[in-house]
Protein backbone atom coordinates (compact mmCIF):
# COMPACT_ATOMS: atom_id res chain seq x y z
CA UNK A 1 0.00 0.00 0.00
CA UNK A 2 1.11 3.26 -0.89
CA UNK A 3 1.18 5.34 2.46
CA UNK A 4 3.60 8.05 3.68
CA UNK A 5 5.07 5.87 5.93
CA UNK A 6 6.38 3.27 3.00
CA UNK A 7 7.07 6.30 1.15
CA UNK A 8 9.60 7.90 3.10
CA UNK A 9 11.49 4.55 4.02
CA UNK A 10 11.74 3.65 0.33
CA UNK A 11 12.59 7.22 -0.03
CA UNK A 12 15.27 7.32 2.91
CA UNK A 13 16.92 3.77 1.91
CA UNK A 14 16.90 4.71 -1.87
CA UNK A 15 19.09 8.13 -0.61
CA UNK A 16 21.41 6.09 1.72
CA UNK A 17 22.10 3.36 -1.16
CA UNK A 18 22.99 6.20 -3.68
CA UNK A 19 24.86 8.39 -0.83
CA UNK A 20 26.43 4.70 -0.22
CA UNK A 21 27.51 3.63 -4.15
CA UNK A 22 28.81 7.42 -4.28
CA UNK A 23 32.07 6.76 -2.20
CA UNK A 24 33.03 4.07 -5.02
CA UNK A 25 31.55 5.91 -8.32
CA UNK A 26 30.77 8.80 -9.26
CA UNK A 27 26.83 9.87 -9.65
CA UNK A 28 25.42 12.86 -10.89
CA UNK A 29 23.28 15.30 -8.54
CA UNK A 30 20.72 14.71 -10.75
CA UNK A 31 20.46 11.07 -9.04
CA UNK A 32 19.65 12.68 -5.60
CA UNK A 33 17.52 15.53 -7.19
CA UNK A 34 14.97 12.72 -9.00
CA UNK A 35 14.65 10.83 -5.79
CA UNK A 36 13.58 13.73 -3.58
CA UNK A 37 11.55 15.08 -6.19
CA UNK A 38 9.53 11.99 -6.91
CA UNK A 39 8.84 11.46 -3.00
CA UNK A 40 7.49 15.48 -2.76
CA UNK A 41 5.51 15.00 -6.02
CA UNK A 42 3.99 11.44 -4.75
CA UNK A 43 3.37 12.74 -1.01
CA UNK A 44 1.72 15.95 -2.83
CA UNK A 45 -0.65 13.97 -4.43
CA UNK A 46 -0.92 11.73 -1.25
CA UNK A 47 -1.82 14.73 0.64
CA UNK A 48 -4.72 16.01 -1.79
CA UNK A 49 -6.33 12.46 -2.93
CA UNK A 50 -8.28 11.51 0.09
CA UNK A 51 -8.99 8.05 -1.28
CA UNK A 52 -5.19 7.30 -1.37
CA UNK A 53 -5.02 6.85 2.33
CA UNK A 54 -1.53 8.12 1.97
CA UNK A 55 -1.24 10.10 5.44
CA UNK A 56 -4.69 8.24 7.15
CA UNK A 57 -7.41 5.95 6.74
CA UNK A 58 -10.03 7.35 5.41
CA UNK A 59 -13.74 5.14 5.57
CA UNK A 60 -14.75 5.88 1.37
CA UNK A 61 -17.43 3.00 0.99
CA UNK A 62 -18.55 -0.04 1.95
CA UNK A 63 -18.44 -2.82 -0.62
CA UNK A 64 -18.74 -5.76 1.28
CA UNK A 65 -22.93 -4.27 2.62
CA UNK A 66 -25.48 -6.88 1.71
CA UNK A 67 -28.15 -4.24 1.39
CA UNK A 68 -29.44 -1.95 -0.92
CA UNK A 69 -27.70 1.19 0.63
CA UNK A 70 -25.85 4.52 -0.05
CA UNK A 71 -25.00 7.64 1.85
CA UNK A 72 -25.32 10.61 0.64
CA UNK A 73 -22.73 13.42 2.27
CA UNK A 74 -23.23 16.69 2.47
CA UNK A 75 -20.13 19.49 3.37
CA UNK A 76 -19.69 23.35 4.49
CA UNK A 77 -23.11 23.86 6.20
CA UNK A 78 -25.69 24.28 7.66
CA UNK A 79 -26.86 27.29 5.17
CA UNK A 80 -29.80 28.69 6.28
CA UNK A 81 -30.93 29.04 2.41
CA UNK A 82 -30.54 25.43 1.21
CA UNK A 83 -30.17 22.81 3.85
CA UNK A 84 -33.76 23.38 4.84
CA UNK A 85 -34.88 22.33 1.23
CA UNK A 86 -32.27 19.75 1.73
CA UNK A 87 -34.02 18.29 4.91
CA UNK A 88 -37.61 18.50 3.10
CA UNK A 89 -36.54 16.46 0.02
CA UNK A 90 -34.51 14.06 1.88
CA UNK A 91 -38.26 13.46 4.46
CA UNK A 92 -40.02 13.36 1.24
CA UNK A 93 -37.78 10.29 0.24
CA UNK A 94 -37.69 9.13 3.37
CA UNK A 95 -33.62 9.70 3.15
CA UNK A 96 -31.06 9.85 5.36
CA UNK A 97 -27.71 11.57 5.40
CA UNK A 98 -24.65 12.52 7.05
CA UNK A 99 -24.20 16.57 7.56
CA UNK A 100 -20.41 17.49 7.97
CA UNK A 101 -20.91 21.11 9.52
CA UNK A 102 -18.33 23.88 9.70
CA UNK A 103 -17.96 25.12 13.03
CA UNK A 104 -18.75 28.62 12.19
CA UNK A 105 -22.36 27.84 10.81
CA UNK A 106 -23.16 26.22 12.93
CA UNK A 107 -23.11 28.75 15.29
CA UNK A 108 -24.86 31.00 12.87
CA UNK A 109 -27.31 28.92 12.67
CA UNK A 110 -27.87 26.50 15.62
CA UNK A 111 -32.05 25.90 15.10
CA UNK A 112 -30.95 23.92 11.17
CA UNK A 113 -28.18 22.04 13.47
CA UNK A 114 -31.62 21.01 15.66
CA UNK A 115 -33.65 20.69 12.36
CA UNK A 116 -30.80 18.26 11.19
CA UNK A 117 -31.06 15.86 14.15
CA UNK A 118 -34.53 15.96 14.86
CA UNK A 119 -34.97 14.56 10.87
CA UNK A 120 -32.81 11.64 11.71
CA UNK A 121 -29.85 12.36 10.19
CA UNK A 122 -26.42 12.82 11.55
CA UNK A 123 -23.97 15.43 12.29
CA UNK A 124 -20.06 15.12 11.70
CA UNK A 125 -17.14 17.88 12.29
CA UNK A 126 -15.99 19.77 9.26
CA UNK A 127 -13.18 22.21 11.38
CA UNK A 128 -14.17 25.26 12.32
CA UNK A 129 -13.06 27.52 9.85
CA UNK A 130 -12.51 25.65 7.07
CA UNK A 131 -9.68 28.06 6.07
CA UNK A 132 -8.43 27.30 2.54
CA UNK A 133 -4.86 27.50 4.52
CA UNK A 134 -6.41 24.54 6.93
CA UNK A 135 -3.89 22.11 4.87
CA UNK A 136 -0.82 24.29 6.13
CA UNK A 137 -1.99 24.81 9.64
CA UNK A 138 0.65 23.39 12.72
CA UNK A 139 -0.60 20.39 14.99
CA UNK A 140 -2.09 22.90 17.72
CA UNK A 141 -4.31 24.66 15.23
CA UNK A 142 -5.33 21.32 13.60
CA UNK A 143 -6.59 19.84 16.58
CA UNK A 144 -7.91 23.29 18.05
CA UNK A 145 -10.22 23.75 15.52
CA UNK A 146 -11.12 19.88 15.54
CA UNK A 147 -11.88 19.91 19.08
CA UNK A 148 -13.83 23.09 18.95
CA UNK A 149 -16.06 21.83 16.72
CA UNK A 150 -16.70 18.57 18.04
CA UNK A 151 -17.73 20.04 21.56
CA UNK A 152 -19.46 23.15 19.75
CA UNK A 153 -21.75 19.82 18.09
CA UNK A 154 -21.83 18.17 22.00
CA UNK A 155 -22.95 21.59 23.56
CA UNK A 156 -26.06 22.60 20.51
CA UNK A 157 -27.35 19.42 19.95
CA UNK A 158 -25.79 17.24 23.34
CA UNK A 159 -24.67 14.35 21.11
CA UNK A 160 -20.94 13.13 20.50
CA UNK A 161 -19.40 12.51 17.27
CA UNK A 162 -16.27 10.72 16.29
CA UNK A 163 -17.50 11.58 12.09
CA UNK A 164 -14.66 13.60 10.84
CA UNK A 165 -14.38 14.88 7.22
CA UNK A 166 -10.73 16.60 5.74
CA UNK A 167 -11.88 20.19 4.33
CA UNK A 168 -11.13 20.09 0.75
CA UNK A 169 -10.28 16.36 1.27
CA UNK A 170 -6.79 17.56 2.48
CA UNK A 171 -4.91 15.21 4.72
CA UNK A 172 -1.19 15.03 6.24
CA UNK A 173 0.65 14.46 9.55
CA UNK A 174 -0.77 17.22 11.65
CA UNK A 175 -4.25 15.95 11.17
CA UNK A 176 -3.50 12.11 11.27
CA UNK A 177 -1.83 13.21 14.60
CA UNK A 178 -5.29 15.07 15.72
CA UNK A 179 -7.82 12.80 14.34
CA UNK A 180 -5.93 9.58 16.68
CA UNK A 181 -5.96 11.89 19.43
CA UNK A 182 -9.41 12.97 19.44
CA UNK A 183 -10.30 9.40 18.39
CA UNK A 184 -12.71 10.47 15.25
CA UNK A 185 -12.71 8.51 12.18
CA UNK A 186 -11.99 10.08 9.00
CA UNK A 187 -14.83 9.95 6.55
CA UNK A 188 -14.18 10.54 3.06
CA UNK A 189 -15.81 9.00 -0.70
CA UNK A 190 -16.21 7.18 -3.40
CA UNK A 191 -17.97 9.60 -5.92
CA UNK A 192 -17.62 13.72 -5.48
CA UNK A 193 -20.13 14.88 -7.44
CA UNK A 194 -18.10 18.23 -8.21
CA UNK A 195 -21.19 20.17 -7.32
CA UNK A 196 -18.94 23.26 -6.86
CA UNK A 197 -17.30 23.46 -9.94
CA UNK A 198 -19.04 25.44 -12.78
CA UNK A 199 -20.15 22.17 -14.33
CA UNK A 200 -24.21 21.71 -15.05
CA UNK A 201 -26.48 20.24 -13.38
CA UNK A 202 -27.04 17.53 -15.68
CA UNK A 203 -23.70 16.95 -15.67
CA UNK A 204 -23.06 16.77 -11.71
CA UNK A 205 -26.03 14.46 -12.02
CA UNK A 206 -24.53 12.22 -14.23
CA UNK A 207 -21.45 11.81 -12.52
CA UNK A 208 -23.40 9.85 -10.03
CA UNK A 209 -25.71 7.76 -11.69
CA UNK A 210 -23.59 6.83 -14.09
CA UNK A 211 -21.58 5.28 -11.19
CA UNK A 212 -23.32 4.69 -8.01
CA UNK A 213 -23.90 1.47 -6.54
CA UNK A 214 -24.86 0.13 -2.97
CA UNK A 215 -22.21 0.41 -0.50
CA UNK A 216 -21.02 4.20 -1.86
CA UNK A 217 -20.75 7.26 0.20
CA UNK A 218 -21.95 10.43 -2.22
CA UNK A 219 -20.47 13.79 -1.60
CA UNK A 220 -22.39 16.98 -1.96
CA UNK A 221 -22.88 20.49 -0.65
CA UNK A 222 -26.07 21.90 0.98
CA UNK A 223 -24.65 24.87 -0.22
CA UNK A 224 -26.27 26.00 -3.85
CA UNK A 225 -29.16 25.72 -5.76
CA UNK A 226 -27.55 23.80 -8.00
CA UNK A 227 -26.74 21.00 -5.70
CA UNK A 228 -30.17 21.23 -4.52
CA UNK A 229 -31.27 20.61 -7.52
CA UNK A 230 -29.39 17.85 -8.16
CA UNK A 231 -30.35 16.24 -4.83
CA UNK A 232 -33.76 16.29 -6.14
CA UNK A 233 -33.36 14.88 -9.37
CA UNK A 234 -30.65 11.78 -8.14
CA UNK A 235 -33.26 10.75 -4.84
CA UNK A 236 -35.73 10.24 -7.64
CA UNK A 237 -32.93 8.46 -9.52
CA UNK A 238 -32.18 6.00 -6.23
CA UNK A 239 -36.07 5.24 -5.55
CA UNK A 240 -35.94 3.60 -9.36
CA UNK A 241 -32.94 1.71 -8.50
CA UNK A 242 -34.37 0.55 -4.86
CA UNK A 243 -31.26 2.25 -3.49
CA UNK A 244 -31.90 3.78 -0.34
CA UNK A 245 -29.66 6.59 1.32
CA UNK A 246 -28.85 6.02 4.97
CA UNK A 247 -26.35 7.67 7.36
CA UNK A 248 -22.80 7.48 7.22
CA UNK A 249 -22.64 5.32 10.48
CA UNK A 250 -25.38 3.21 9.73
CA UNK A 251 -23.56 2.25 6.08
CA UNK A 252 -20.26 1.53 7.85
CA UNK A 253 -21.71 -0.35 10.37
CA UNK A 254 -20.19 2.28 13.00
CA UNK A 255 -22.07 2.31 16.87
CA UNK A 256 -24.12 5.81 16.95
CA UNK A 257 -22.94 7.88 19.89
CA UNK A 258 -25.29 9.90 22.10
């Protein structure tokens, strides 16, 4: 498996070998230069594919479920605009889903947080800030804003989650070290819809169905009417199939705290 830990040995023996084999020839810079530059390029990448598991384990599916389930994911709310018309077409389908909340909004806007819970789906901790610098930040701002959020969800809604999802999918050491010491389980995917980007509904849409099966986790945004949208049109899409979208714990099997 390709993790960060393999990585840097192969990384660290390949450089000792070479420093090694230089006392008795000699080897261009060059030789160093390409092995240090093909670990940063393949712990970049680590770093920004979630479904790597290069720094962490990250939960993306569940392929091994004998039933006829899916969880759809939502990210950066609540939105006091769109996750209520979230929560009315999920009841309407009798759906569930997972919300991963930003610390900040939810202290905008506490009463959606309540809304959230009382329609049977679940809340996990999406940092604070979300800062677009989050990926940067040092091992005491990692798990400050972690553990602010997580008793921010204990104190508005008095339930405990371990449901952790990397803003922007970003992971490395400072939050591997965080999430094991808060003991939350990193949640990640197995089809992003790219509901954010400036493509179309139709084709957001299709980048699920064309896809999905039972045992996937489906991110999305209660963010936008266009995800909204595209909620509408792919719960319509899962009733055909007799797929039915349940929480994140209840996919993975995982023991729902209170």
């Amino acid at each position: 498996m390709l993790t960060r830990r393999v990585v840097n040995t192969v990384a660290v023996i390949l450089l000792l070998m070479t420093v090694g084999l230089g006392f008795f020839v000699t080897l261009p810079y060059s030789i160093f230069a390409l092995i240090i530059i093909t670990w940063f390029v393949i712990t970049a990448l680590g770093s920004f594919f979630i479904r790597w598991n290069y720094h962490l384990k990250s939960y993306q599916s569940n392929t091994t479920t004998n039933e006829d389930w899916v969880s759809i994911t939502f990210d950066d709310g609540p939105n006091s605009e769109f996750t209520p018309r979230v929560l009315m077409l999920l009841k309407k389908h009798n759906a569930k889903a997972t919300f991963f909340c930003i610390g900040q909004q939810m202290e905008k806007h506490p009463q959606i947080l309540e809304q959230i819970i009382a329609g049977g789906h679940t809340v996990g901790n999406h940092t604070y800030s979300h800062s677009k610098s989050f990926g940067f930040f040092g091992n005491s701002e990692v798990e400050t804003e972690l553990k602010k959020t997580k008793s921010l969800i204990n104190k508005l809604t008095g339930l405990e989650t371990d449901l952790y999802r990397p803003a922007f999918g970003v992971t490395n050491p400072s939050i591997e070290r965080a999430v094991k010491k808060l003991g939350l389980k990193s949640i990640g995917w197995s089809i992003r819809s790219l509901d954010t980007t400036s493509r179309d509904e139709n084709i957001v849409l299709k980048r699920i169905t064309s896809k999905v099966s039972k045992g996937d986790i489906i991110l999305l945004h209660d963010t936008s009417e266009k995800a909204v949208r595209v909620l509408e049109r792919l719960l319509v899409f899962l009733d055909e199939k007799n797929l039915k979208s349940v929480t994140v714990e209840q996919l993975l099997n995982f023991e729902k705290h209170v």
